[in-house]
PDB file of N, CA and C in Angstrom:
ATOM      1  N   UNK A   1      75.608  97.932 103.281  1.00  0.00           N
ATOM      2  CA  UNK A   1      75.771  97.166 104.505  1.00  0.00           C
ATOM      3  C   UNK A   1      76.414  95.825 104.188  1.00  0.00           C
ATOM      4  N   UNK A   2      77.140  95.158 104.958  1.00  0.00           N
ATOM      5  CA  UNK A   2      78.187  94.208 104.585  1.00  0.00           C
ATOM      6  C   UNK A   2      77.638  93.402 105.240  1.00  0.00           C
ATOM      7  N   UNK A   3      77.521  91.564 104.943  1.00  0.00           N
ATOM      8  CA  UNK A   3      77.016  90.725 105.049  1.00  0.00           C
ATOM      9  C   UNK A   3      77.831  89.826 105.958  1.00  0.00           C
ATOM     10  N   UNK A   4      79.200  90.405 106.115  1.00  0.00           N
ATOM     11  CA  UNK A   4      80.131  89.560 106.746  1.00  0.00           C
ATOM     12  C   UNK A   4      79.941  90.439 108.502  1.00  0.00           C
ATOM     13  N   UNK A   5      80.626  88.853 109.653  1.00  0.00           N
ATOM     14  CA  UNK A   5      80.644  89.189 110.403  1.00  0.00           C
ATOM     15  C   UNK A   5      81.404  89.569 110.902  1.00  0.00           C
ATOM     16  N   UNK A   6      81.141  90.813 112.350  1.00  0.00           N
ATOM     17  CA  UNK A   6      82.319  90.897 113.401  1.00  0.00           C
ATOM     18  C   UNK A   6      82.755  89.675 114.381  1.00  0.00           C
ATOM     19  N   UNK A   7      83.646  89.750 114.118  1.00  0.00           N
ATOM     20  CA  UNK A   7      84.645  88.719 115.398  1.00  0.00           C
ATOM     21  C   UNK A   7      85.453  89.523 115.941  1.00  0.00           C
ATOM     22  N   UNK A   8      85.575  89.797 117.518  1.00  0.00           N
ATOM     23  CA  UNK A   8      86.616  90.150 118.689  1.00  0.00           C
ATOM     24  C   UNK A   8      87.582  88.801 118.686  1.00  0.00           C
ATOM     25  N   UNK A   9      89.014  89.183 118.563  1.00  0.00           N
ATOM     26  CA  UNK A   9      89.896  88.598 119.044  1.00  0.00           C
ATOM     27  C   UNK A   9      89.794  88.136 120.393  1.00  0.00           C
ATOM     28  N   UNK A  10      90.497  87.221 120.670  1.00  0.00           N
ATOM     29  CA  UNK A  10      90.397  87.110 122.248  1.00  0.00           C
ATOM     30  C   UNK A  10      91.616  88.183 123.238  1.00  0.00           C
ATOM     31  N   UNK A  11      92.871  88.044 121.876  1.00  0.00           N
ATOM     32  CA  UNK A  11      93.500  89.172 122.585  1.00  0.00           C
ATOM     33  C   UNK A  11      93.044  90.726 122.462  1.00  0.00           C
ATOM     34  N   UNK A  12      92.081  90.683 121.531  1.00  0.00           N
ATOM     35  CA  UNK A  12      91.404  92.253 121.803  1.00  0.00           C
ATOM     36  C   UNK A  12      90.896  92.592 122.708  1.00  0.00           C
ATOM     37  N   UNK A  13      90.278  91.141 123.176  1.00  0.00           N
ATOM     38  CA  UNK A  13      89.225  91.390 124.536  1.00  0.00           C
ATOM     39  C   UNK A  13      90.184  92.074 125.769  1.00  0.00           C
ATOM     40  N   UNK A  14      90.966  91.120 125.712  1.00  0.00           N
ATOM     41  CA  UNK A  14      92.263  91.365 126.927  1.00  0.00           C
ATOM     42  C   UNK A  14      92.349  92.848 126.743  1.00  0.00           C
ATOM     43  N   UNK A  15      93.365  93.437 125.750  1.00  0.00           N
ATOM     44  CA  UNK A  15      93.750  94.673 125.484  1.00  0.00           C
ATOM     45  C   UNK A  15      92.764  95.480 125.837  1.00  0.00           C
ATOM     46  N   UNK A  16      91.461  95.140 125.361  1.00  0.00           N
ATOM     47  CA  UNK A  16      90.114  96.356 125.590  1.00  0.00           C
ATOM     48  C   UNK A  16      90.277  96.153 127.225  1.00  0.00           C
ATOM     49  N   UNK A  17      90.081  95.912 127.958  1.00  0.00           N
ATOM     50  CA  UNK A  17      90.280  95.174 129.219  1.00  0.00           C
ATOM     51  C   UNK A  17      91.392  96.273 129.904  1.00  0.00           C
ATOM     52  N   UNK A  18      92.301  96.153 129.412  1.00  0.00           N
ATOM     53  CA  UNK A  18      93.423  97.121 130.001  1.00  0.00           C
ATOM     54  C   UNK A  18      93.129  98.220 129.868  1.00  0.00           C
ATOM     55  N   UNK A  19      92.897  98.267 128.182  1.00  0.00           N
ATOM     56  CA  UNK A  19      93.175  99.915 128.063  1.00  0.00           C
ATOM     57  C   UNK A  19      91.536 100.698 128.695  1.00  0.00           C
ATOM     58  N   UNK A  20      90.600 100.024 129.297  1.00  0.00           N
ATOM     59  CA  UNK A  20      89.937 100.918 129.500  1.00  0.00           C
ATOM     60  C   UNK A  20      90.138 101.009 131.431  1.00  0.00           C
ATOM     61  N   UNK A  21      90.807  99.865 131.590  1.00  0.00           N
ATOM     62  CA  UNK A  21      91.223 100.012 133.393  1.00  0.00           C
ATOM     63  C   UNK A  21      91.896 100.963 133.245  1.00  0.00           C
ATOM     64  N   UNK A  22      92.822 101.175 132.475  1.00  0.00           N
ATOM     65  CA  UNK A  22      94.228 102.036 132.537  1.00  0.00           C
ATOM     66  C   UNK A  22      93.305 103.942 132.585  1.00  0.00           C
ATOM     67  N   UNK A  23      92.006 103.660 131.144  1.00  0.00           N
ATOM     68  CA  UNK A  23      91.128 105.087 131.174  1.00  0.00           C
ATOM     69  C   UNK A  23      90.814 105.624 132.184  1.00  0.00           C
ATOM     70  N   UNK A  24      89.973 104.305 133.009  1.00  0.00           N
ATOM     71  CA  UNK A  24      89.185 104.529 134.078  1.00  0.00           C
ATOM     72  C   UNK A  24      89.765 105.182 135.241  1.00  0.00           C
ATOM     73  N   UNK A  25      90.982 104.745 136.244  1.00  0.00           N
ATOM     74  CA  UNK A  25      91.620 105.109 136.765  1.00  0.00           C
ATOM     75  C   UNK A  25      92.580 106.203 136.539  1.00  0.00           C
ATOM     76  N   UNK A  26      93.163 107.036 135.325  1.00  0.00           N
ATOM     77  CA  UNK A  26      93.760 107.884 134.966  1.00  0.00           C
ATOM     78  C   UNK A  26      93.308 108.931 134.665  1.00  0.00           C
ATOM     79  N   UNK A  27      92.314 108.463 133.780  1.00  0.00           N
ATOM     80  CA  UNK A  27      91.175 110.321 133.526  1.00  0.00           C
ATOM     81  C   UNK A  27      90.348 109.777 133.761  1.00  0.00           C
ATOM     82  N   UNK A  28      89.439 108.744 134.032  1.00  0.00           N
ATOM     83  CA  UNK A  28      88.163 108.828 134.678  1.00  0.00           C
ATOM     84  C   UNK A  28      86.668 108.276 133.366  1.00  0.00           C
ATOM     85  N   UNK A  29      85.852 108.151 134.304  1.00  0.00           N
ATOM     86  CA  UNK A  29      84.809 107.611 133.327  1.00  0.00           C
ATOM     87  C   UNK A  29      84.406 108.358 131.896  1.00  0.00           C
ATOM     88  N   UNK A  30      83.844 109.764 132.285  1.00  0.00           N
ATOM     89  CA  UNK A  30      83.712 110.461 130.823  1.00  0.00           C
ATOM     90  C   UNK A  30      84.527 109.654 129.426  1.00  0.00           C
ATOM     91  N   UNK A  31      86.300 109.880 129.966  1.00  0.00           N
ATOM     92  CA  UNK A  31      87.014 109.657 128.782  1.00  0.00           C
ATOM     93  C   UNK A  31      87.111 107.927 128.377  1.00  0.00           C
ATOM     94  N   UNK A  32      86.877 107.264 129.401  1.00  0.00           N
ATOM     95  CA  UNK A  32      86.579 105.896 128.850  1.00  0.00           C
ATOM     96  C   UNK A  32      85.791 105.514 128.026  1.00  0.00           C
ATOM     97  N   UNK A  33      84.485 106.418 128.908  1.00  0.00           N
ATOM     98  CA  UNK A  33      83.215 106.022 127.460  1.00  0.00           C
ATOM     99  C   UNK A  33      83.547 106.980 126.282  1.00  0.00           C
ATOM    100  N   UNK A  34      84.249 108.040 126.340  1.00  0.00           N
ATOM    101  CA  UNK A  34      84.239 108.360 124.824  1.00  0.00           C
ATOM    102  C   UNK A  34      85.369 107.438 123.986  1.00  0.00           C
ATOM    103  N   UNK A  35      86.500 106.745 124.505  1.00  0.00           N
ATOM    104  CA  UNK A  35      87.224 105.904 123.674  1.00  0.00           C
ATOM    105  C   UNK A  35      86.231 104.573 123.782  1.00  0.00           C
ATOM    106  N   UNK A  36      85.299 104.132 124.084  1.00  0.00           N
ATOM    107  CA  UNK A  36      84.743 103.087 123.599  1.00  0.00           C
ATOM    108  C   UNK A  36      83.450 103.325 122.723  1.00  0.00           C
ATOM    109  N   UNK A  37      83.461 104.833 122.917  1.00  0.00           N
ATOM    110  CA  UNK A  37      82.322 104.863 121.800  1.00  0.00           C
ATOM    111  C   UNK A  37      82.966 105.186 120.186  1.00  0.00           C
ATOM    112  N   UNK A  38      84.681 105.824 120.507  1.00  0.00           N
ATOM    113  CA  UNK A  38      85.746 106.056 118.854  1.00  0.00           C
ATOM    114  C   UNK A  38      85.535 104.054 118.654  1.00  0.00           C
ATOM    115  N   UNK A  39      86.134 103.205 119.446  1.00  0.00           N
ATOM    116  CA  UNK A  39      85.960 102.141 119.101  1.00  0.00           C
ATOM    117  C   UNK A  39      85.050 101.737 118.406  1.00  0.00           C
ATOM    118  N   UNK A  40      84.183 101.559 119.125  1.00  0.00           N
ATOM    119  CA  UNK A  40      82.558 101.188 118.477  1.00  0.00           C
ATOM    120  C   UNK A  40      82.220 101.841 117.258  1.00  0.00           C
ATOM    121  N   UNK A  41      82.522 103.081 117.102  1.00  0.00           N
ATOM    122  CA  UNK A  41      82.047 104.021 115.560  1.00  0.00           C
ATOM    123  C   UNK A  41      83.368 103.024 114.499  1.00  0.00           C
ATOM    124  N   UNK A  42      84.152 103.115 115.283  1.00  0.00           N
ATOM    125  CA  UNK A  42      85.401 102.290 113.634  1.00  0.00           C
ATOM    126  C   UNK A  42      85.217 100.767 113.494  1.00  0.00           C
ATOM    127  N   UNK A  43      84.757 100.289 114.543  1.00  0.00           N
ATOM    128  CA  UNK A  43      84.345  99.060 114.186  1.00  0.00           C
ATOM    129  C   UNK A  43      83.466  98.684 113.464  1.00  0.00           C
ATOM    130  N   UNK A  44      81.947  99.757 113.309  1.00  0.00           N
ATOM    131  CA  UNK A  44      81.447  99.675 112.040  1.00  0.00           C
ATOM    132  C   UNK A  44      81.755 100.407 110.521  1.00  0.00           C
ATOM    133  N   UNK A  45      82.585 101.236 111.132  1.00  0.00           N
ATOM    134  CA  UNK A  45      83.081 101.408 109.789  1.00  0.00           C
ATOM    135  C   UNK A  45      84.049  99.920 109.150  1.00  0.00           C
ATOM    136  N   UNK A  46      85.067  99.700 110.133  1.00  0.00           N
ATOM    137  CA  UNK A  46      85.560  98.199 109.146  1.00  0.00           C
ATOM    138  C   UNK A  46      84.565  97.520 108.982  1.00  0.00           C
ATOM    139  N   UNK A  47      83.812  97.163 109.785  1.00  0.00           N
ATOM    140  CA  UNK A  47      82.448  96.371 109.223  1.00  0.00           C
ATOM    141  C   UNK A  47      81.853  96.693 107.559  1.00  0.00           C
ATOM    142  N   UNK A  48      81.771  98.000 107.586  1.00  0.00           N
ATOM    143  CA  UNK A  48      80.981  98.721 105.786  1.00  0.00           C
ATOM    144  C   UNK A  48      81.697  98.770 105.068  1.00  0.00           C
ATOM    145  N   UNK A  49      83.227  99.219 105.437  1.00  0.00           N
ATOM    146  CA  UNK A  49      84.059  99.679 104.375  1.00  0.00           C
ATOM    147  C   UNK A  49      85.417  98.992 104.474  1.00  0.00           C
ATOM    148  N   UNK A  50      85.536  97.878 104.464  1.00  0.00           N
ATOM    149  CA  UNK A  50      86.999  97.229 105.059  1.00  0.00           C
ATOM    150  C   UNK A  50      88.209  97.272 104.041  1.00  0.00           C
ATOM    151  N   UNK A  51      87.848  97.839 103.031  1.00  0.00           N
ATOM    152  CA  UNK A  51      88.777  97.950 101.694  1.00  0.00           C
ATOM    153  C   UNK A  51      89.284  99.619 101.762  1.00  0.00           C
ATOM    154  N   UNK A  52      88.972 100.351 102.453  1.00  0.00           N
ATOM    155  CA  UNK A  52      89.128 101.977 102.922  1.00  0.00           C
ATOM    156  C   UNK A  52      90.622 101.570 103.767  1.00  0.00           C
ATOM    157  N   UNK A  53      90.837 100.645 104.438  1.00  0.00           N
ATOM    158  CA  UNK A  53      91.451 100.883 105.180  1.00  0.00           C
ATOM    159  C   UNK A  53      92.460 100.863 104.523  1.00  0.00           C
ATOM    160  N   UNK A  54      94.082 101.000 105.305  1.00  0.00           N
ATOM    161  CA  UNK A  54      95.694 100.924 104.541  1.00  0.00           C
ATOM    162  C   UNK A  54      95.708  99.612 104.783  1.00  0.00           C
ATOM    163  N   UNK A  55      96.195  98.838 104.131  1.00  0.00           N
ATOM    164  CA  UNK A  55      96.905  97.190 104.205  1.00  0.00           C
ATOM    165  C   UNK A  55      98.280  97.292 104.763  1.00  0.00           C
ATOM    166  N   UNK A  56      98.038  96.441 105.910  1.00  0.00           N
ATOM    167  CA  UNK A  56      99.491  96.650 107.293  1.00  0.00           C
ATOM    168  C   UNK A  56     100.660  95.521 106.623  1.00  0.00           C
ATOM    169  N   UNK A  57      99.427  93.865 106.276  1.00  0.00           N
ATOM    170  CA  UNK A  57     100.340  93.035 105.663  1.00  0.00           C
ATOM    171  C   UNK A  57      99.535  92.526 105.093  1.00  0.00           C
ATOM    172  N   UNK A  58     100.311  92.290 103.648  1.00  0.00           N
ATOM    173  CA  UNK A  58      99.449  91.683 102.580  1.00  0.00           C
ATOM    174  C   UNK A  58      99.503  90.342 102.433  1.00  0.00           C
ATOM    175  N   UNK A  59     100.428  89.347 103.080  1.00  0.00           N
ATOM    176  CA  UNK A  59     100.350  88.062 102.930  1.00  0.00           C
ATOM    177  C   UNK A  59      99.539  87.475 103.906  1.00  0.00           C
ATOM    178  N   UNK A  60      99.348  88.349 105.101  1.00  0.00           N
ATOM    179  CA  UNK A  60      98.282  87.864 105.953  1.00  0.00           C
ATOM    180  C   UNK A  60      96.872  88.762 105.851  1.00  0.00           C
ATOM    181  N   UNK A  61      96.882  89.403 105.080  1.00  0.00           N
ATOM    182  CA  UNK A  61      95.587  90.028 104.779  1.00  0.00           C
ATOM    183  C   UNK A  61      95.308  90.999 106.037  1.00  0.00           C
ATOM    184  N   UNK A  62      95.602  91.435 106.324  1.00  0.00           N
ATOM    185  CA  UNK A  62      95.695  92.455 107.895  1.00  0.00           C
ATOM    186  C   UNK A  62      96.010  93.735 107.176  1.00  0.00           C
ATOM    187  N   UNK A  63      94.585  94.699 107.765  1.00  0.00           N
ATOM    188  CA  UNK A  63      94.620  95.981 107.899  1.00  0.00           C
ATOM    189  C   UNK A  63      94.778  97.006 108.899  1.00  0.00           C
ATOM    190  N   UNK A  64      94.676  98.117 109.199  1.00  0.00           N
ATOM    191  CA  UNK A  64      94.992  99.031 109.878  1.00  0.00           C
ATOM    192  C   UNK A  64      94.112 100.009 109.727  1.00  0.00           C
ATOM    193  N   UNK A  65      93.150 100.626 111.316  1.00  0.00           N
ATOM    194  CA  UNK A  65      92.277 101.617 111.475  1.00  0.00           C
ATOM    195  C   UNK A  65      93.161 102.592 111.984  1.00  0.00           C
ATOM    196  N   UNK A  66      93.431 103.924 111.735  1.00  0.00           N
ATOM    197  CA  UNK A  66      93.999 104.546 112.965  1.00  0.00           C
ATOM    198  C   UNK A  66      92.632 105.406 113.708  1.00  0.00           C
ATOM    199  N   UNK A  67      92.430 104.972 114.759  1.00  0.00           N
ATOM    200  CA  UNK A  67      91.947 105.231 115.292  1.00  0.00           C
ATOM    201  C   UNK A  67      92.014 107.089 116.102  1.00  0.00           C
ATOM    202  N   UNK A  68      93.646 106.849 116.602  1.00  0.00           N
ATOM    203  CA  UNK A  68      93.852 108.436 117.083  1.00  0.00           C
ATOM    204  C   UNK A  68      95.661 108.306 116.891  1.00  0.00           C
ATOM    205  N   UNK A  69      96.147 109.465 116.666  1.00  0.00           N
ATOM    206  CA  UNK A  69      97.750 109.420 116.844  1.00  0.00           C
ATOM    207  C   UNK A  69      98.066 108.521 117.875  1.00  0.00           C
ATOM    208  N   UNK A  70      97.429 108.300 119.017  1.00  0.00           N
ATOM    209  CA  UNK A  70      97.747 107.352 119.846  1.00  0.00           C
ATOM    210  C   UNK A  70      97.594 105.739 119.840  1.00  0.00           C
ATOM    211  N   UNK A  71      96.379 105.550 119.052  1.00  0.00           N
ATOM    212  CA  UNK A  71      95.973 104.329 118.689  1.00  0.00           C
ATOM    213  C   UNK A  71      95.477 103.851 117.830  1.00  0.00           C
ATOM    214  N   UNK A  72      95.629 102.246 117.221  1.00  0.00           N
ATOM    215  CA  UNK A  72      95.707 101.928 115.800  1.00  0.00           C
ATOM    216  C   UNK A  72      94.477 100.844 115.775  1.00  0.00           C
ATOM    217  N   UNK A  73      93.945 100.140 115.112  1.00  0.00           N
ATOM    218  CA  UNK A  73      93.132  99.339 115.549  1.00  0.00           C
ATOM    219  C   UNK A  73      93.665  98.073 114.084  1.00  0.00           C
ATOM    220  N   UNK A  74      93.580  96.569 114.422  1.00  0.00           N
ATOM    221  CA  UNK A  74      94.497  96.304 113.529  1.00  0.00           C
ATOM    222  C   UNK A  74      93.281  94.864 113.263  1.00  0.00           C
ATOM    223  N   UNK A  75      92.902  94.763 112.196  1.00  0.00           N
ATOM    224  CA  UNK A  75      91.840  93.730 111.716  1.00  0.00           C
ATOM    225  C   UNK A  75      92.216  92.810 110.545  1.00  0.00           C
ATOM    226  N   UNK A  76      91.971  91.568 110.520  1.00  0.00           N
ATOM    227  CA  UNK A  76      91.990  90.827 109.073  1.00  0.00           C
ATOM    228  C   UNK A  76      90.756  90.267 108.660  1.00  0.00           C
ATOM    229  N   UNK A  77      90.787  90.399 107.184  1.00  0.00           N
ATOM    230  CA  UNK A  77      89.476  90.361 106.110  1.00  0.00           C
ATOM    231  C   UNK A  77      89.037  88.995 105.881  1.00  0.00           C
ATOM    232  N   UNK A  78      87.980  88.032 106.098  1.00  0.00           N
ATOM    233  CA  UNK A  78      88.114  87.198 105.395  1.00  0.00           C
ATOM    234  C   UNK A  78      86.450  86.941 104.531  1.00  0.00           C
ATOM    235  N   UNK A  79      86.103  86.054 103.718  1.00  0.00           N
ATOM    236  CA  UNK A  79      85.457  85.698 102.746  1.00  0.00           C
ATOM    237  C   UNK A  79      83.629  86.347 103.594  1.00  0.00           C
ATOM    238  N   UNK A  80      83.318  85.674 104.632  1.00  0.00           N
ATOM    239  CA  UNK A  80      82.427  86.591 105.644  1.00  0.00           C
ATOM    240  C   UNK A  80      82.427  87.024 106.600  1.00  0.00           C
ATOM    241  N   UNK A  81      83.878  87.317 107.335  1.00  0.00           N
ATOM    242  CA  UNK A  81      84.104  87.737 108.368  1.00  0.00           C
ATOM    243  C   UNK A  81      85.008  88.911 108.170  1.00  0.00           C
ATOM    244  N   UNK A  82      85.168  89.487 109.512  1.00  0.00           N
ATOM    245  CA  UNK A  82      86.121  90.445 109.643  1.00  0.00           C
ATOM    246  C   UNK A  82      86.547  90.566 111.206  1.00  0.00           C
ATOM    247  N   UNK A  83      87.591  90.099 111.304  1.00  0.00           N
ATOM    248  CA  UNK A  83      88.198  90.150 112.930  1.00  0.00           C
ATOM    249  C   UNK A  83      89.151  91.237 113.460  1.00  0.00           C
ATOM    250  N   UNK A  84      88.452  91.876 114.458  1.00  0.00           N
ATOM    251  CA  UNK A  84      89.040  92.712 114.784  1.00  0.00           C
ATOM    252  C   UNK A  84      90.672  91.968 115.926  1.00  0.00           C
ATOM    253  N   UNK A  85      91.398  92.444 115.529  1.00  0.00           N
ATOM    254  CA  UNK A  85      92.619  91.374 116.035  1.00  0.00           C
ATOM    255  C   UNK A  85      93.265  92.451 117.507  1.00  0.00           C
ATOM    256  N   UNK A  86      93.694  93.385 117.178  1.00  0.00           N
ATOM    257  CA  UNK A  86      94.072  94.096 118.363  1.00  0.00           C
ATOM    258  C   UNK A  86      94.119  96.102 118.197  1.00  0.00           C
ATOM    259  N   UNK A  87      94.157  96.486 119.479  1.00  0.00           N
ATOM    260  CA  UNK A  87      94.092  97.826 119.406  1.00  0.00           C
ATOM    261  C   UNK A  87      95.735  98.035 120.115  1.00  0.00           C
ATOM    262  N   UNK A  88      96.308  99.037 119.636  1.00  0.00           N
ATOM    263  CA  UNK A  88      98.127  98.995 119.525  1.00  0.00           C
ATOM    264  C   UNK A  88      98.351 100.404 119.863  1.00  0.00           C
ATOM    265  N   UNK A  89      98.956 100.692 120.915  1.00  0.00           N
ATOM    266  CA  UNK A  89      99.339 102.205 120.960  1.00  0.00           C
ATOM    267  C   UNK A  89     100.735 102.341 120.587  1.00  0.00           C
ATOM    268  N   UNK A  90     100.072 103.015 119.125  1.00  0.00           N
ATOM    269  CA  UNK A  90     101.242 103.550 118.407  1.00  0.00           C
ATOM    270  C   UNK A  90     102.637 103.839 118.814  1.00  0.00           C
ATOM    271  N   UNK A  91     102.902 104.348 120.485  1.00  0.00           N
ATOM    272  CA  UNK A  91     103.522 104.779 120.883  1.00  0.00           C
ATOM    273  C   UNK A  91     104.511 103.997 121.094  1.00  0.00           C
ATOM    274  N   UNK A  92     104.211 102.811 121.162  1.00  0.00           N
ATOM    275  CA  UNK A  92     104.898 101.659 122.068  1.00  0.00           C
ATOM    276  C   UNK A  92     105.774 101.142 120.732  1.00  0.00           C
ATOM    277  N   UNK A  93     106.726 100.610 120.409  1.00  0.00           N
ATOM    278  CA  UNK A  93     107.958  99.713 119.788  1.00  0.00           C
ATOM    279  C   UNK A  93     107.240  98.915 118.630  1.00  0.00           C
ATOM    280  N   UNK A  94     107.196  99.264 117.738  1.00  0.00           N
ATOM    281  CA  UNK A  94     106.010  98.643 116.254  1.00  0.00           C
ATOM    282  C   UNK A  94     106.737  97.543 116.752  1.00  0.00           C
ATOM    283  N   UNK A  95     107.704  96.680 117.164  1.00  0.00           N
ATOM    284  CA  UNK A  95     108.132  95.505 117.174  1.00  0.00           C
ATOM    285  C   UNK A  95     107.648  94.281 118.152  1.00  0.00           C
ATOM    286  N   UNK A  96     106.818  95.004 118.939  1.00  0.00           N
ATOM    287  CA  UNK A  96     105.980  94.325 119.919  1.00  0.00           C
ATOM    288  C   UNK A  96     104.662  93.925 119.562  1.00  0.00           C
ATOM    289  N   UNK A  97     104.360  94.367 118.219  1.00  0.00           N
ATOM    290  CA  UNK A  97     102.881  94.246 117.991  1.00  0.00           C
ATOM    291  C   UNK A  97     103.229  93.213 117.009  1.00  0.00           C
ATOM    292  N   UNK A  98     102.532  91.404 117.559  1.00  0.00           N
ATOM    293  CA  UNK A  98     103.092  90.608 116.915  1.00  0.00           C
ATOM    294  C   UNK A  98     101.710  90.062 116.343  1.00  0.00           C
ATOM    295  N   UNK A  99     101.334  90.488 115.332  1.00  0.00           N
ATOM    296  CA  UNK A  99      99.989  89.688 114.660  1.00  0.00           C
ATOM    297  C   UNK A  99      99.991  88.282 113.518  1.00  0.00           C
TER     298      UNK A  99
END
């Protein structure tokens, strides 16, 4: 068990925010709560195991969960923390995802 904490971005908050309006209204409650419960399970996994993950960028210390072919979950490491920074659908232009 890892001693360091979780931190939500503030733009994660936002993004979580969308992407579960966008769930809710498109397929409906069931599938919302099951993408916030994939969330919630990988968030403690970066929490236990944050060195498992692939390294996205190494000068900013930022990793990468993939969450599903559709979505990525994108966090940086530090001394007792670990911030979850944003959730990114893969789908969209890697050039828009500005961390």
């Amino acid at each position: 068990m890892s001693d360091r904490k979780l931190k939500w971005s503030d733009r994660l908050l936002q993004e979580n925010r969308l992407l579960f309006d966008y769930l809710l209204e498109e397929w409906g409650k069931e599938i919302a709560i099951s993408v916030r419960e994939q969330i919630d399970r990988a968030a403690t996994r970066i929490l236990n195991s944050p060195e498992h993950f692939q390294i996205f960028s190494k000068p900013k210390n930022i990793r990468r969960c993939v969450l599903s072919p559709q979505t990525s979950i994108f966090f940086k490491v530090g001394k007792d923390w670990i911030e979850i920074l944003s959730i990114f659908d893969n789908r969209q232009n890697p050039h828009k995802l500005k961390l």
